[in-house]
Protein backbone atom coordinates (compact mmCIF):
# COMPACT_ATOMS: atom_id res chain seq x y z
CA UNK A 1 190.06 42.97 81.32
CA UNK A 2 188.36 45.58 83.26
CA UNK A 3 187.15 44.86 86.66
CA UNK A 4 182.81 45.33 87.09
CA UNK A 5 181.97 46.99 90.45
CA UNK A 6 179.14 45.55 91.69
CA UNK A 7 177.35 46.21 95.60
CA UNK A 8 176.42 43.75 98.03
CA UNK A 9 173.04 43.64 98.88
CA UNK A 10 171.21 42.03 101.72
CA UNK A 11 168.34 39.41 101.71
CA UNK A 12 166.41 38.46 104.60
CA UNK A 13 168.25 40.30 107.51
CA UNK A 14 171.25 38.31 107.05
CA UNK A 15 172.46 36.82 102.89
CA UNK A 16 174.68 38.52 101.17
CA UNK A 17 174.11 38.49 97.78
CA UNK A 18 175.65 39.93 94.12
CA UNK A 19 174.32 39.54 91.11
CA UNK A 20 176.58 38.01 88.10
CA UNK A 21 177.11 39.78 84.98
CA UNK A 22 174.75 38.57 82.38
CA UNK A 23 177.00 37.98 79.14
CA UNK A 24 179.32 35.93 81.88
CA UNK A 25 176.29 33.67 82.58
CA UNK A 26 174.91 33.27 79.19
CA UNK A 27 178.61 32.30 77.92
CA UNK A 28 178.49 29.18 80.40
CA UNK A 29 175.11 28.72 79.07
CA UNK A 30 174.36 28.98 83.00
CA UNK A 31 170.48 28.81 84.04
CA UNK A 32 168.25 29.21 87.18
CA UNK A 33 168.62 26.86 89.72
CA UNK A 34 172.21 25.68 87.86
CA UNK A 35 174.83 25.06 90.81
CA UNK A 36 178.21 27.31 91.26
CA UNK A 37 181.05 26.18 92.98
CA UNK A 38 182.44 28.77 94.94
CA UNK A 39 186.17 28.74 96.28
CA UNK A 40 187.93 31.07 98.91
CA UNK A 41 191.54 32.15 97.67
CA UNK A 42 194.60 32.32 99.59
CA UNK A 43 194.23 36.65 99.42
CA UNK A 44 191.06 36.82 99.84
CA UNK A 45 189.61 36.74 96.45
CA UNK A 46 186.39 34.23 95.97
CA UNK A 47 186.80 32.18 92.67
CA UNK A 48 183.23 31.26 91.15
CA UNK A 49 183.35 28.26 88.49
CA UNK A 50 180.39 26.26 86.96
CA UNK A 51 183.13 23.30 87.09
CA UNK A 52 182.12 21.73 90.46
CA UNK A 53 183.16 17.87 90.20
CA UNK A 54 186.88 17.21 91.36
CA UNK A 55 187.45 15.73 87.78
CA UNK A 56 190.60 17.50 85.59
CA UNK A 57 188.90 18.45 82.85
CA UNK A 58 189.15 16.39 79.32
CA UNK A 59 190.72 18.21 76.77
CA UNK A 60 191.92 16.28 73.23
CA UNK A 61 194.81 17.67 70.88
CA UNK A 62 195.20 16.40 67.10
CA UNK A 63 198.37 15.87 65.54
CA UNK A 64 197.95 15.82 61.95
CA UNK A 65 201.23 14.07 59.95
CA UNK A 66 200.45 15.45 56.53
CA UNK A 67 201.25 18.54 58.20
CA UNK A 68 204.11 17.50 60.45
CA UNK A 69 206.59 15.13 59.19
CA UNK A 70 209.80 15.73 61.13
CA UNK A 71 209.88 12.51 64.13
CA UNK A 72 211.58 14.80 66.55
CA UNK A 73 209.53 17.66 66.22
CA UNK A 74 206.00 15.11 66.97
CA UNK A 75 208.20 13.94 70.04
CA UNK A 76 208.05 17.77 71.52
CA UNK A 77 205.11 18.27 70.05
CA UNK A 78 203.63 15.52 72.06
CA UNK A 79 205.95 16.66 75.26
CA UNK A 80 203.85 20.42 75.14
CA UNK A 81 200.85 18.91 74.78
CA UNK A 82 201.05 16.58 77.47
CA UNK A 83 202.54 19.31 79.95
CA UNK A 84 199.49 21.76 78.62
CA UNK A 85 197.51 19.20 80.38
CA UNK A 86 195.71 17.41 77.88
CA UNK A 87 194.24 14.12 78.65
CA UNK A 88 193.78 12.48 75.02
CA UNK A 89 196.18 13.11 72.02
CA UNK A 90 195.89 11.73 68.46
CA UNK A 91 197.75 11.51 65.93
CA UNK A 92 196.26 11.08 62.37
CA UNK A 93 197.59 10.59 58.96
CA UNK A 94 196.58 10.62 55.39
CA UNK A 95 197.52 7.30 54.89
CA UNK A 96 199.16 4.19 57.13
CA UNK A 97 201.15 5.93 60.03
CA UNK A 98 204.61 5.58 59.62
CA UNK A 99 206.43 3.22 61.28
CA UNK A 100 208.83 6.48 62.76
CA UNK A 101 205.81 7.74 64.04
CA UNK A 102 205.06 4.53 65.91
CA UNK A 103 208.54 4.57 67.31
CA UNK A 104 208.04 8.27 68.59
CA UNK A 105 204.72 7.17 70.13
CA UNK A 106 205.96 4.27 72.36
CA UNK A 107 209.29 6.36 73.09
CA UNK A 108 206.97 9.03 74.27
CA UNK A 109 204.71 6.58 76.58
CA UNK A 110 208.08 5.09 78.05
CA UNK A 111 209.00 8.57 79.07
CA UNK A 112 205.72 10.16 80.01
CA UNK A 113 204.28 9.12 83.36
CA UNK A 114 200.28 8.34 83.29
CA UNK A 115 200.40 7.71 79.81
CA UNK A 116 199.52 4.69 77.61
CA UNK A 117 197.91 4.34 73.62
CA UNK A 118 194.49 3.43 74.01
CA UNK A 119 193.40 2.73 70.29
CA UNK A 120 195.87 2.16 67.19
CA UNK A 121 194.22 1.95 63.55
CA UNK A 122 196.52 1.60 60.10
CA UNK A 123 195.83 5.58 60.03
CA UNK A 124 195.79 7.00 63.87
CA UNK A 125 196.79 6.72 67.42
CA UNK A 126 195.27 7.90 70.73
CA UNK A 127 197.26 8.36 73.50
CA UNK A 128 195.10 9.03 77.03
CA UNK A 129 196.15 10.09 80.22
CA UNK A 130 195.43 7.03 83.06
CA UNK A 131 197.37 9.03 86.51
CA UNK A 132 195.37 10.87 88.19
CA UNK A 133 197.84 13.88 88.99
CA UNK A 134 196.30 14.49 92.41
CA UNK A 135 197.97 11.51 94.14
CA UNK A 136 201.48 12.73 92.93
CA UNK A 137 202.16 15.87 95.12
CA UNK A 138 204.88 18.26 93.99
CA UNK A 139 207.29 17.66 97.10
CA UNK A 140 207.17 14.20 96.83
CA UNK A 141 208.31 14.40 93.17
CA UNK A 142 211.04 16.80 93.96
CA UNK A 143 212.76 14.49 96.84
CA UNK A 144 212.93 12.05 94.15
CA UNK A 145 214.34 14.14 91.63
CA UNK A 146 216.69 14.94 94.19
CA UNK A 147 217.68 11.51 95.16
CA UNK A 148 218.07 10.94 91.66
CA UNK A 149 220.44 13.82 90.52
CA UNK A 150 222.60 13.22 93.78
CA UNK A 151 223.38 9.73 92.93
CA UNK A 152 223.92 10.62 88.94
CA UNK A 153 226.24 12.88 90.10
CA UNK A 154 228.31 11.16 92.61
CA UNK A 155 228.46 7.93 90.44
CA UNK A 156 229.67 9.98 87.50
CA UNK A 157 232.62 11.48 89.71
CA UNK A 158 232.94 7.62 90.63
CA UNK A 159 233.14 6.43 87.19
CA UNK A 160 235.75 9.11 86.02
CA UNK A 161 238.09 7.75 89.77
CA UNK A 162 237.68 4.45 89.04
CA UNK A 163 236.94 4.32 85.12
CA UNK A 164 234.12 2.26 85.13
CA UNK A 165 232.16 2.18 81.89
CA UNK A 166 228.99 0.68 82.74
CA UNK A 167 228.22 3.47 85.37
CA UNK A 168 229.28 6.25 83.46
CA UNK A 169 226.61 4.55 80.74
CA UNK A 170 223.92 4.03 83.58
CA UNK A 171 224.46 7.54 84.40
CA UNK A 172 223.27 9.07 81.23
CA UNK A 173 220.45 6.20 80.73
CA UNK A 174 219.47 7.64 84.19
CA UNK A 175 218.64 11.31 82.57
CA UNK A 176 215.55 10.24 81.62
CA UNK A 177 213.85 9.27 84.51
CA UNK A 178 214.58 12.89 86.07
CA UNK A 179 213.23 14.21 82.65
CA UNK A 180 210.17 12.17 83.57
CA UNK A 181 209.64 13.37 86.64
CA UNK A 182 210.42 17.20 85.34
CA UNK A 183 207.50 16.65 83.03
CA UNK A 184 204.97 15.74 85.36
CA UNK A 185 205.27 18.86 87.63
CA UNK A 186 205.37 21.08 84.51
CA UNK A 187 201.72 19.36 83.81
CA UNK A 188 200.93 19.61 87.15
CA UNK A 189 202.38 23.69 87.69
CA UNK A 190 200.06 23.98 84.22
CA UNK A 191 196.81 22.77 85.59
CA UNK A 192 196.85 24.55 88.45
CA UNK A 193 197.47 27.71 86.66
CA UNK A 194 194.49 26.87 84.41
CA UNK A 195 192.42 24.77 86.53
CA UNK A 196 191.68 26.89 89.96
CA UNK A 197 190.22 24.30 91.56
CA UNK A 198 192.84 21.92 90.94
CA UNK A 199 195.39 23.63 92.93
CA UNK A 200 192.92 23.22 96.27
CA UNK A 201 192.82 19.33 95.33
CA UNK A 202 195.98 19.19 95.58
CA UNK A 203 196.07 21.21 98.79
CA UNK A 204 198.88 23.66 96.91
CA UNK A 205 198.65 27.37 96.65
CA UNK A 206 199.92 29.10 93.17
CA UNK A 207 202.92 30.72 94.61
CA UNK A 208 204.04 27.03 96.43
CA UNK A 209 203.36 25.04 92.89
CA UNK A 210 205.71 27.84 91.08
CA UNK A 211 208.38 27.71 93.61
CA UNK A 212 208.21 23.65 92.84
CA UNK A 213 208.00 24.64 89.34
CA UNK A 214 211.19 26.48 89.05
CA UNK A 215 213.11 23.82 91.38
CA UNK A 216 212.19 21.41 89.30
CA UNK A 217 213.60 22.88 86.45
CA UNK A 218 217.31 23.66 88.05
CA UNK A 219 217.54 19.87 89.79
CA UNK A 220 216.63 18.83 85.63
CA UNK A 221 219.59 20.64 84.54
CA UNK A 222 221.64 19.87 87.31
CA UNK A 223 221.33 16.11 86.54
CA UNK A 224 221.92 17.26 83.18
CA UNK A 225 225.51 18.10 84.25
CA UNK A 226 225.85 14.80 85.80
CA UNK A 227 225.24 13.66 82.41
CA UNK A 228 228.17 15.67 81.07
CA UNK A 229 230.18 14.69 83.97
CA UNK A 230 229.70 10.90 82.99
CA UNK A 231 230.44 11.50 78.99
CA UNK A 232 233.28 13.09 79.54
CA UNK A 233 234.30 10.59 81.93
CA UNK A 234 233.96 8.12 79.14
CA UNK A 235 236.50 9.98 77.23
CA UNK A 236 238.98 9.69 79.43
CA UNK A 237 238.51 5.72 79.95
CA UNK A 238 242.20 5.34 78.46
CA UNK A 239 244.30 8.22 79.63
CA UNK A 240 246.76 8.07 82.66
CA UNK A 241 245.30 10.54 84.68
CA UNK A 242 247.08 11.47 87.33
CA UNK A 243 245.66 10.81 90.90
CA UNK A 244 246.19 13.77 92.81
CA UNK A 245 244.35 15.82 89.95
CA UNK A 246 241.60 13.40 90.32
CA UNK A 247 241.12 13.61 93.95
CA UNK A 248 241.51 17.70 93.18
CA UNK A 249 238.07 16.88 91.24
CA UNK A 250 236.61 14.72 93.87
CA UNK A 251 237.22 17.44 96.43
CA UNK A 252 235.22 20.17 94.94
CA UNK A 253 232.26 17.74 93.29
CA UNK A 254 231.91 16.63 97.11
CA UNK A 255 231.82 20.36 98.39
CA UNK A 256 229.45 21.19 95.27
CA UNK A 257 227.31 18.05 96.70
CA UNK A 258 227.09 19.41 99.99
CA UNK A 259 225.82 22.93 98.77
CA UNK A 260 223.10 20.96 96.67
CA UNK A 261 222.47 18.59 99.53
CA UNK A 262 221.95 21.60 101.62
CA UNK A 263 219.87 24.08 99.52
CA UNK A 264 217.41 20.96 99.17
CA UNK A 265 217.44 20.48 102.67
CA UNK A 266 216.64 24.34 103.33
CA UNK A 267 213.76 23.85 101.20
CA UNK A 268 211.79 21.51 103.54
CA UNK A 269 212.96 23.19 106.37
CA UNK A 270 211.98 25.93 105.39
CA UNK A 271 214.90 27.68 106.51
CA UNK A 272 215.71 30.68 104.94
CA UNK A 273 218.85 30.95 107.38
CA UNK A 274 220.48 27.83 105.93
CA UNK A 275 219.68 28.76 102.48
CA UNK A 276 221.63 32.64 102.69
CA UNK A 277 224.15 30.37 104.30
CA UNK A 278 224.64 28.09 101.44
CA UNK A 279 224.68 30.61 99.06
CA UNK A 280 227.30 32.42 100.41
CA UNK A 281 229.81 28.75 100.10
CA UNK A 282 229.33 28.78 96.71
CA UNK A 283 232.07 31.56 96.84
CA UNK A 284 234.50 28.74 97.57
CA UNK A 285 233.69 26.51 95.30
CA UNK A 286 234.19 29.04 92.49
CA UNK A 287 237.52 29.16 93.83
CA UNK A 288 238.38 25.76 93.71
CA UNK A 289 237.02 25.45 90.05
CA UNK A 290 239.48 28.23 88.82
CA UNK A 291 242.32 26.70 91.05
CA UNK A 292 241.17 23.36 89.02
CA UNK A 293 241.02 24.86 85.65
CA UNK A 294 244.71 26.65 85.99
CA UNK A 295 245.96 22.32 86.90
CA UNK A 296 244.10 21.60 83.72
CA UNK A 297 245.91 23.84 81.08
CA UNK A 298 248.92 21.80 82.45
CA UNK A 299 247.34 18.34 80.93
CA UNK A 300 247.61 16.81 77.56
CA UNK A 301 244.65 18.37 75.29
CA UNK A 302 243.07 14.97 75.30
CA UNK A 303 242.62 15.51 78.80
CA UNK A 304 242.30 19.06 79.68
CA UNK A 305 239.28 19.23 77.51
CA UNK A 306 236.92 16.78 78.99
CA UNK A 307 238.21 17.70 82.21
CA UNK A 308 237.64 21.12 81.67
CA UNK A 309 234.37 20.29 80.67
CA UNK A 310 233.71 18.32 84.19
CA UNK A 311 235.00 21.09 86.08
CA UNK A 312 232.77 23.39 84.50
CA UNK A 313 229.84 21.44 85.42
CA UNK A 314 230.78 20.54 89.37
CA UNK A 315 230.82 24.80 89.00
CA UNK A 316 227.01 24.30 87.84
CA UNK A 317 226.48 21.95 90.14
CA UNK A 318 227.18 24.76 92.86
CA UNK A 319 225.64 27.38 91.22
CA UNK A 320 222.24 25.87 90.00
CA UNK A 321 222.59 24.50 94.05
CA UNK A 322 222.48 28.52 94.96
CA UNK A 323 219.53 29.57 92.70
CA UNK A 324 217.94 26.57 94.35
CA UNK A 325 218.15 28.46 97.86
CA UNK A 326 217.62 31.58 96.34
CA UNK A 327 214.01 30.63 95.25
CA UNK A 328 213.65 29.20 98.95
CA UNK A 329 214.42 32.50 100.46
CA UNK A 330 211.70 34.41 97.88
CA UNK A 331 209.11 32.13 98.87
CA UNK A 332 209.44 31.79 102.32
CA UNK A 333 209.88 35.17 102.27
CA UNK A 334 206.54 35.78 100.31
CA UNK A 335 205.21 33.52 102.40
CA UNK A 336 205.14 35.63 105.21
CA UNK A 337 203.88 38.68 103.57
């Protein structure tokens, strides 16, 4: 799009005033008299929108099943559309839905925060948003991610020491509530790309809700790990491992810990000192891994395997910690530009 120069003129000794470009104006169906809201951006730029209530804006999506027949596919289906921000989806059907379909549907409310069906017939369901994303803020969502992963992730190192069952289970049950909460800052990082306004409601600038954005997304694969950590745990339920391999494992998952522990940590500090810091100990856990991996290829194939495949993600674990702190360090950096 091509910028429109305009000039500022002067009215009564002391208002500024531009005019708007016409074919703007009549798109919005804006007349005389009509209020504008008028917002002040972080560099500088002023943001003029008819949209002047504090209210996300309604949007619907349709789902027709005549046209989309695979139950997975309607699950992501209704994942996108709830992280493009709308706030009512349906789902219709030539005939009775399906009872797959209804199975997707309340398998998609469990997992989705904010949302719940709010009218079933024989042939179509609405689903409406009922959270007001506002009262979430990003951080808050991210220390619980956090919180979350870190425990996954030690109790799946416990579960493989002690070879408990139940927690290595719990562990992967637990994936979904980080999924859950990965979700609902994608919908959030959505609407305040798309919604101006929204991002001063939530007292967030762009660059601050991307950085969230993209941590969001590493601590979601990170517990994903811990997920792989736990399964292959469960593999290894009846082998004799031996001990001193084990506490091998425990030693680097602890020092992987410490780097994720840490490059959260920089984040609300805001330290950008801690962060190069942490970055650079990732060095050591790479070592460690490949010091690991060589003890491996000395174990029975039923074991090296899943154990390789734990090692490999305590490496993750590290490394996902250090593009963590790298994203700190951009920011904060940015931040002071």
């Amino acid at each position: 799009m091509d910028m429109e120069i305009r000039k500022v003129q002067i009215t009564g000794g002391s208002s500024y005033v531009i005019s708007l470009p016409k074919v703007w104006a009549k798109s919005l169906n804006i007349k005389k008299n009509d209020p504008l809201g008028l917002i002040t951006q972080n560099d500088g730029t002023l943001l003029i929108t008819p949209k002047i209530t504090e209210e996300t804006a309604q949007r619907a999506k349709t789902f027709d099943m005549s046209t989309l027949d695979d139950p997975e596919f309607l699950f992501r289906c209704l994942v996108g559309a709830y992280i493009a921000g709308y706030t009512t989806i349906t789902i219709t059907a030539a005939g009775r839905i399906s009872p797959q379909v209804r199975m997707v549907v309340r398998d998609f409310t469990r997992t989705a925060i904010g949302q719940e069906v709010a009218e079933e017939q024989g042939n179509s369901i609405t689903i409406k948003d009922l959270l007001n994303p506002v009262r979430m803020p990003f951080d808050n969502t991210i220390k619980r991610m956090y919180v979350l992963v870190r425990g996954m992730h030690e109790d799946a190192v416990s579960a493989l020491k002690t070879g408990n069952r139940l927690l290595a289970q719990d562990v992967i049950t637990r994936d979904t509530d980080v999924d859950r909460l990965h979700w609902l800052i994608a919908r959030q990082y959505h609407l305040v790309l798309s919604e101006r306004n929204f991002s001063k409601r939530m007292s967030i600038s762009v660059e601050t809700a991307t950085t969230y954005f993209l941590i969001s997304r590493i601590i979601e694969r990170i517990g994903d790990h811990a997920v792989n950590i736990a399964s292959n745990a469960l593999l290894l339920q009846n082998a004799d491992l031996d001990q001193g391999f084990v506490s091998e494992i425990e030693c680097a998952s602890a020092l992987a810990l410490s780097i994720f522990n840490n490059s959260v940590r920089s984040l609300f500090k805001k330290d950008i000192v801690e962060s190069n810091e942490n970055i650079n100990a990732v060095v050591e856990l790479v070592v460690k891994c490949e010091e690991l991996n060589q003890t491996t290829l000395l174990q029975r194939n039923e074991v090296a395997i899943p154990a390789g495949y734990i090692i490999e993600s305590i490496r993750r674990l590290g490394e996902y910690s250090r593009d963590i702190s790298e994203n700190v360090i951009n920011h904060f950096i940015g931040e002071e530009a």
